[in-house]
C-alpha atoms as a PDB file:
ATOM      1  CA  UNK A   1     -45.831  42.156  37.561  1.00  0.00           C
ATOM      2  CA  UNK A   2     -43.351  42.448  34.605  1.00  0.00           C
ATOM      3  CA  UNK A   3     -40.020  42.767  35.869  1.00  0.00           C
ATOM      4  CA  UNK A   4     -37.569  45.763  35.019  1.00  0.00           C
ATOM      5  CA  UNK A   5     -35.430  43.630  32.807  1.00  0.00           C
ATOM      6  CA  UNK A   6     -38.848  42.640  30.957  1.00  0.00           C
ATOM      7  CA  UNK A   7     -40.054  46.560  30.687  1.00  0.00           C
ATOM      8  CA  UNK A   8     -36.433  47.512  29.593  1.00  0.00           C
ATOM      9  CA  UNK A   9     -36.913  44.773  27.171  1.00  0.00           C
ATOM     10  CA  UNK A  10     -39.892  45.980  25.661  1.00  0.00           C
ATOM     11  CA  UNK A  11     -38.828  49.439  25.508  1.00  0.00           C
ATOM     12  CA  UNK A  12     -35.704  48.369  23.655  1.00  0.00           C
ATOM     13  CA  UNK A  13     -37.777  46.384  21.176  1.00  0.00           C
ATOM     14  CA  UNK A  14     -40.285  49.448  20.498  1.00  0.00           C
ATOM     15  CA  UNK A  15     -37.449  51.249  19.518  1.00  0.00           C
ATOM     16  CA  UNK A  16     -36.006  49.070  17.034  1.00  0.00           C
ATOM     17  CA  UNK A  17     -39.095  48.280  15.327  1.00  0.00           C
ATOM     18  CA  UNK A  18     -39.521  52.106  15.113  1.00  0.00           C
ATOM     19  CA  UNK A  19     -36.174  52.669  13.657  1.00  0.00           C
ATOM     20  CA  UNK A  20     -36.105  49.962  11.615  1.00  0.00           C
ATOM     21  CA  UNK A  21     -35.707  51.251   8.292  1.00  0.00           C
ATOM     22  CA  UNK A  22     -32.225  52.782  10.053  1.00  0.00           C
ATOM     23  CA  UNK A  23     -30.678  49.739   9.461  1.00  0.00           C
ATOM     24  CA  UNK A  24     -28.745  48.066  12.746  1.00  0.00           C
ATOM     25  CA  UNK A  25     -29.008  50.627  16.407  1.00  0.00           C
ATOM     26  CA  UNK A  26     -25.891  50.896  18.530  1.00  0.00           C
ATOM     27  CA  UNK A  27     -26.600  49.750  22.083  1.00  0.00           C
ATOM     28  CA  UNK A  28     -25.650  53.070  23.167  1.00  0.00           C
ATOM     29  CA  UNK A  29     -28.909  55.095  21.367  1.00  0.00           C
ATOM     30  CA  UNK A  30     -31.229  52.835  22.997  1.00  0.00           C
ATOM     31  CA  UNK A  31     -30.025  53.249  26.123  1.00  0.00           C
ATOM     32  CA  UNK A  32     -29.556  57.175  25.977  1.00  0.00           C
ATOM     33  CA  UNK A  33     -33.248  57.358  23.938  1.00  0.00           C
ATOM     34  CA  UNK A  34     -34.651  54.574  26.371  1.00  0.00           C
ATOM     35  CA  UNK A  35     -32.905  56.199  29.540  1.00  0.00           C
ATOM     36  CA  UNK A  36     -31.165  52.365  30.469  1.00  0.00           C
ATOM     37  CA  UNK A  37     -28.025  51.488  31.334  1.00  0.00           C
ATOM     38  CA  UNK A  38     -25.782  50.040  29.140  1.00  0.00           C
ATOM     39  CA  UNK A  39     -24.556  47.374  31.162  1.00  0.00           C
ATOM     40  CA  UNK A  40     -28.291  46.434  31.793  1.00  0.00           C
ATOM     41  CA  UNK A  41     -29.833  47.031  28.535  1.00  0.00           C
ATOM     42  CA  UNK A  42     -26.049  44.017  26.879  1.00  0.00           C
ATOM     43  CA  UNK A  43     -27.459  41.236  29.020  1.00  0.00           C
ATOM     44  CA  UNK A  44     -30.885  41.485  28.104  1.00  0.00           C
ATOM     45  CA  UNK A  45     -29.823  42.330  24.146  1.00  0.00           C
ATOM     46  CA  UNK A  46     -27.809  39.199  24.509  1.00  0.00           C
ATOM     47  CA  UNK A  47     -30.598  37.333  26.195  1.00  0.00           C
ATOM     48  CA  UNK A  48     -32.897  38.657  22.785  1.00  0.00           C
ATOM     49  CA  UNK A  49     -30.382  37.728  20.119  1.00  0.00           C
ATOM     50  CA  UNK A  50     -29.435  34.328  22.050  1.00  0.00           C
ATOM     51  CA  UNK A  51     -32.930  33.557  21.618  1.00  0.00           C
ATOM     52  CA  UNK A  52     -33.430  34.732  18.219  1.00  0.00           C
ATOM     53  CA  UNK A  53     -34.944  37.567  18.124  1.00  0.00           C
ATOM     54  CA  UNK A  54     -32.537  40.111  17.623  1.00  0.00           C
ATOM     55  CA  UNK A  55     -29.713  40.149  14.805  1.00  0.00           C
ATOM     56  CA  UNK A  56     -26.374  42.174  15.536  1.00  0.00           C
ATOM     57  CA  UNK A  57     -23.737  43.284  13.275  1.00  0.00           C
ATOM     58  CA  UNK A  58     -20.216  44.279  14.376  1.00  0.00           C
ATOM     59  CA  UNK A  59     -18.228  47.231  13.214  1.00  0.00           C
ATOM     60  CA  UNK A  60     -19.168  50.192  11.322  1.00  0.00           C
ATOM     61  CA  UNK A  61     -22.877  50.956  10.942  1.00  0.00           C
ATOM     62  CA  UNK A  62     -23.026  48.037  13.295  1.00  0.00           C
ATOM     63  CA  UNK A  63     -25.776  47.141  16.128  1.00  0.00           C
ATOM     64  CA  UNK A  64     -29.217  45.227  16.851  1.00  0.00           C
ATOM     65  CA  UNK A  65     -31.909  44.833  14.840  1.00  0.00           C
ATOM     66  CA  UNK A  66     -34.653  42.668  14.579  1.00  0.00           C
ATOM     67  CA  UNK A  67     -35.052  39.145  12.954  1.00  0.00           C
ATOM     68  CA  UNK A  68     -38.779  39.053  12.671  1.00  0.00           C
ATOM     69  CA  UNK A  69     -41.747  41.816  11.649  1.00  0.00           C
ATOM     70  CA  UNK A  70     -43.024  42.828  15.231  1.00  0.00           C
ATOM     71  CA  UNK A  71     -46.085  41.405  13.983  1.00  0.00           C
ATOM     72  CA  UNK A  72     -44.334  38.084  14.038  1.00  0.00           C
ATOM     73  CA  UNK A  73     -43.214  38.468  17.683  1.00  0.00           C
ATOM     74  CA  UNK A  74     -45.617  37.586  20.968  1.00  0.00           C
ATOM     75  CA  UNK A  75     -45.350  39.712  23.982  1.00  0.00           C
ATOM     76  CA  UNK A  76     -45.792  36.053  25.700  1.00  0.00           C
ATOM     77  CA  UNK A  77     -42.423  35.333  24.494  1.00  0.00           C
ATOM     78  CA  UNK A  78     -40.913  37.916  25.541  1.00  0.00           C
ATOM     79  CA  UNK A  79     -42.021  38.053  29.164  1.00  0.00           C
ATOM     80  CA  UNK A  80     -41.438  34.025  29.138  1.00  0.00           C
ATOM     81  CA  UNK A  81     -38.023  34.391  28.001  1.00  0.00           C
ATOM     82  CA  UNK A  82     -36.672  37.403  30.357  1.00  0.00           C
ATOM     83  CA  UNK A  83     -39.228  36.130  33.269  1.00  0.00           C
ATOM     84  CA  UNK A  84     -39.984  32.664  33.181  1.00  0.00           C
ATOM     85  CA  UNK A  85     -43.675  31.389  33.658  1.00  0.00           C
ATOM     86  CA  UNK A  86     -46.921  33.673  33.103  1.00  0.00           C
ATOM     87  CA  UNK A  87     -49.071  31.594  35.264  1.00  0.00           C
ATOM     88  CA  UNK A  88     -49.054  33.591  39.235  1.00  0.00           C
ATOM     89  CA  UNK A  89     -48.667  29.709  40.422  1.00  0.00           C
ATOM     90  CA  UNK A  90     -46.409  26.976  39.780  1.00  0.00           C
ATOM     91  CA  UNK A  91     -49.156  24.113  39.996  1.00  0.00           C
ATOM     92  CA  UNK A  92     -50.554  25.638  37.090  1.00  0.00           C
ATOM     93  CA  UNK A  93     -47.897  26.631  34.569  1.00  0.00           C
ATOM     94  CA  UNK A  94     -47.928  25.010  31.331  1.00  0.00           C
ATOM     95  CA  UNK A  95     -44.211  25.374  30.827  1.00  0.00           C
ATOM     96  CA  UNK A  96     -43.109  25.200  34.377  1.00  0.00           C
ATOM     97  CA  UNK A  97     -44.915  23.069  36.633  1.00  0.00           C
ATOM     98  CA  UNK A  98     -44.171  21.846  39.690  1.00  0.00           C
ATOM     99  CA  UNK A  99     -46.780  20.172  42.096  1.00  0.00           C
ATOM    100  CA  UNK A 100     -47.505  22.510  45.338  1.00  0.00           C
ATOM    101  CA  UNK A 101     -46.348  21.615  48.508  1.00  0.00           C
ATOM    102  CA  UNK A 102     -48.879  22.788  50.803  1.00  0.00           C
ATOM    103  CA  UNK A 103     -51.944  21.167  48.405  1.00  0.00           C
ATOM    104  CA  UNK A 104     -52.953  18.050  48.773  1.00  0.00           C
ATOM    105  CA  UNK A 105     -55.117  17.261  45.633  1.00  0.00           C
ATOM    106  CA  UNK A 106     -55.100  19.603  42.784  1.00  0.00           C
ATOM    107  CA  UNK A 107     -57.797  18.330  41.197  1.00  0.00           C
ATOM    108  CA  UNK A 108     -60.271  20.083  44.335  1.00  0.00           C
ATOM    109  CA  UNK A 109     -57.696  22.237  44.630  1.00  0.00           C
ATOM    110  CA  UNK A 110     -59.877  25.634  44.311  1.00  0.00           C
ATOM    111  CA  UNK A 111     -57.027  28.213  44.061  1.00  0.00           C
ATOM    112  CA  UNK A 112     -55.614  25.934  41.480  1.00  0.00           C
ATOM    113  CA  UNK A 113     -58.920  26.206  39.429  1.00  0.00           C
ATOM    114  CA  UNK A 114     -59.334  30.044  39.629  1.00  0.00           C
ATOM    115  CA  UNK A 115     -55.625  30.595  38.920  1.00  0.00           C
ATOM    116  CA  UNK A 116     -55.796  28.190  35.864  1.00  0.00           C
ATOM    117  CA  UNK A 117     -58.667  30.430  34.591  1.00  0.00           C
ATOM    118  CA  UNK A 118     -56.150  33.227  35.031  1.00  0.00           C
ATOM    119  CA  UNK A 119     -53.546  31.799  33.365  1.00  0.00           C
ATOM    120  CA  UNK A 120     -55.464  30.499  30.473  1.00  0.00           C
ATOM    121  CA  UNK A 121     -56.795  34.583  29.921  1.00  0.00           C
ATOM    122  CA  UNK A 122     -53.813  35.985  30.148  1.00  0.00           C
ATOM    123  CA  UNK A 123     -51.610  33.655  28.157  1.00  0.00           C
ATOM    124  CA  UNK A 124     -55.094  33.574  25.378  1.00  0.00           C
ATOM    125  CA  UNK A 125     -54.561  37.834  25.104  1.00  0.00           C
ATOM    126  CA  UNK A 126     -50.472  37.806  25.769  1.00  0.00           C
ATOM    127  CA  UNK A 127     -50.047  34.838  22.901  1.00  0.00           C
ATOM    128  CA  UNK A 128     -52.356  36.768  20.554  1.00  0.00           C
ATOM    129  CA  UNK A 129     -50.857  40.190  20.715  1.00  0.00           C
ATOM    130  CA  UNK A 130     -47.538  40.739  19.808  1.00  0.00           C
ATOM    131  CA  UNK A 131     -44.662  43.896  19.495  1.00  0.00           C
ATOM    132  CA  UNK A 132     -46.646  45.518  16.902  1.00  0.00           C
ATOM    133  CA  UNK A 133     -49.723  46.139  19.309  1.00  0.00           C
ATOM    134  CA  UNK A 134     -47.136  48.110  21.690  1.00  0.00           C
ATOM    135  CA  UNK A 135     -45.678  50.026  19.275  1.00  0.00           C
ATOM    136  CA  UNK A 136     -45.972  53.709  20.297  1.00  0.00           C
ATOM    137  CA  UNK A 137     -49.559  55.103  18.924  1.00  0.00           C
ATOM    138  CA  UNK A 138     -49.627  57.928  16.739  1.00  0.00           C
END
């Protein structure tokens, strides 16, 4: 399940792609539009333009804006950055892994077979869509 920071994220995202051509957006319109809280909606900003993703200018006509096209950005991304592995186990994240403590042989490992299949369909749909598949539809 995507976390609130994650959703919060996403909403944030939506809105500057959609407001784009407005040039940089203060913190405080996305969190009144968004219904956020400012404190909330500065860390994970910060977490965005740390990473790259988001620009910001200070001072007048100042904010956050984006660095890419939302074409150019994968949800995958996203949800790794804010909430760390997409695979539901940790024997079978690609970024993440660590071995299992209660298995003894992953290779038999059933769970770890099913939940690789898992992984490997999510991250296949989550790596292939990106911000512009979210946007709000008309």
């Amino acid at each position: 399940m995507l976390s609130k920071k994650t959703q919060y994220a996403f909403h944030a995202l939506i809105h500057l792609a959609e407001n784009a051509d407005k040039g940089p957006i203060l913190i405080s319109e996305i969190a009144q539009e968004k219904n956020i809280s400012i404190k909330f909606l500065e860390n994970i900003l910060l977490e965005l333009k740390n990473a790259g993703i988001l620009g910001s200018k200070k001072g007048k006509g100042g904010g956050y804006y984006l660095m890419r096209a939302p074409k150019e950005i994968p949800l995958a991304r996203i949800i790794r950055l804010l909430d760390g592995p997409i695979a539901l186990l940790p024997c079978v994240s690609l970024n993440y892994y660590e071995r299992c403590e209660t298995c003894k042989n992953e290779a038999v490992c059933g769970l770890n077979e099913v939940m690789s299949k898992v992984r490997d369909a999510t991250l296949k749909l989550l790596e292939n869509k990106t911000l512009k598949d979210i946007l709000t539809r008309n």
